[in-house]
Protein backbone atom coordinates (compact mmCIF):
# COMPACT_ATOMS: atom_id res chain seq x y z
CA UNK A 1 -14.82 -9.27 4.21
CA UNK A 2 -11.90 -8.25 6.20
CA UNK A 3 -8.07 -8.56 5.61
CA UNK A 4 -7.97 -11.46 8.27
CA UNK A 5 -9.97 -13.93 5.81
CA UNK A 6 -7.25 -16.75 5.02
CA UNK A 7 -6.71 -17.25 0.96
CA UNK A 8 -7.03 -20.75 -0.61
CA UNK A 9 -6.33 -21.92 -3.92
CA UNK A 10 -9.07 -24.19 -5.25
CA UNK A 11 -8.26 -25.11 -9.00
CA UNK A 12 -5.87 -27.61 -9.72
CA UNK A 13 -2.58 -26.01 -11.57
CA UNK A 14 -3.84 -27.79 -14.95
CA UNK A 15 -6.97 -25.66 -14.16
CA UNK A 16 -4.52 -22.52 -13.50
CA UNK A 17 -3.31 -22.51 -16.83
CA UNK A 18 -6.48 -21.75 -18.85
CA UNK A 19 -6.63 -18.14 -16.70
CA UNK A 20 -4.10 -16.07 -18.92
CA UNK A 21 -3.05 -14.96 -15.59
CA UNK A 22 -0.53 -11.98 -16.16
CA UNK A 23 3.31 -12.38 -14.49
CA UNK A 24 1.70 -10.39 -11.47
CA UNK A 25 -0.93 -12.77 -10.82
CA UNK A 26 1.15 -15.61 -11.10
CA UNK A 27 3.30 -14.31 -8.33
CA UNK A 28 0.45 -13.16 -6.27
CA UNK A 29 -1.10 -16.76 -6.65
CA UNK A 30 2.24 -18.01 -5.73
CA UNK A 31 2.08 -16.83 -2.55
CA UNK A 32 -1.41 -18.40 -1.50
CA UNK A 33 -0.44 -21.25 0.62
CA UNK A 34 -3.70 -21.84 2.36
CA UNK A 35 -2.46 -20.34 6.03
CA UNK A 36 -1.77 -16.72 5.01
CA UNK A 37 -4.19 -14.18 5.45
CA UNK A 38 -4.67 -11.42 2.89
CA UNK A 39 -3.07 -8.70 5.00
CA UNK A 40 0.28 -11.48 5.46
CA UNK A 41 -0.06 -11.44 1.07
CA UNK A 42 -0.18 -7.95 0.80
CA UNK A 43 3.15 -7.13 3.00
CA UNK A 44 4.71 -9.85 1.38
CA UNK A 45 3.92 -9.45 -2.84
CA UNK A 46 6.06 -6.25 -3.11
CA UNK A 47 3.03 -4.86 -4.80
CA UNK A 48 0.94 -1.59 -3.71
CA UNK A 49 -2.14 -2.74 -2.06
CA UNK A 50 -4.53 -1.86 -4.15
CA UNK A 51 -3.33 -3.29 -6.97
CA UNK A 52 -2.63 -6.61 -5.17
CA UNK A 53 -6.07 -6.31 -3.64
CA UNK A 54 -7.60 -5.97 -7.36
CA UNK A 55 -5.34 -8.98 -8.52
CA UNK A 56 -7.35 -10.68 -5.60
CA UNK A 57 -10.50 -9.55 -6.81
CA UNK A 58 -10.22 -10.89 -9.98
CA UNK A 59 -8.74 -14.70 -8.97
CA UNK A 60 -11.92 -14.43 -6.74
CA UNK A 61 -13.94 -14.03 -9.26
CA UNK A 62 -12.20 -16.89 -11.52
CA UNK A 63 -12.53 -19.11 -8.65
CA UNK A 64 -9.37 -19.63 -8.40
CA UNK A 65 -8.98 -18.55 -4.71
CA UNK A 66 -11.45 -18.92 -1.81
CA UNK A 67 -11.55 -16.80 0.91
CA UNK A 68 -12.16 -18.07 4.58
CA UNK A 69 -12.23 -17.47 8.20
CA UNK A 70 -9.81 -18.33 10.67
């Protein structure tokens, strides 16, 4: 999809902590507030985008995040 998709986190933060999410991802997850989109989370983390975009990836495929449209 495209950067415009807004980011949601779906597991509850008990839920979070059986991830072994690295310091990045915990940042990056941070950051999801449910209103951002992931273009607004990659000029914000500080990271390059493609590592932020991998970061992402992965949550996504946790299902920890959900992606949607506006």
């Amino acid at each position: 999809g495209g950067l415009d998709q807004v980011i949601s986190v779906v597991l509850a933060p008990e839920e979070l902590r059986w991830l072994n999410l690295d310091h990045r991802a915990g940042f990056l997850l941070s950051l999801v507030d449910g209103v951002s989109t992931i273009e607004e989370l990659l000029d914000i983390s500080g990271m390059t985008r493609l590592d932020a975009l991998r970061i992402l990836a992965t949550l996504r495929e946790q299902r920890a995040i959900l992606l949607s449209t506006r």
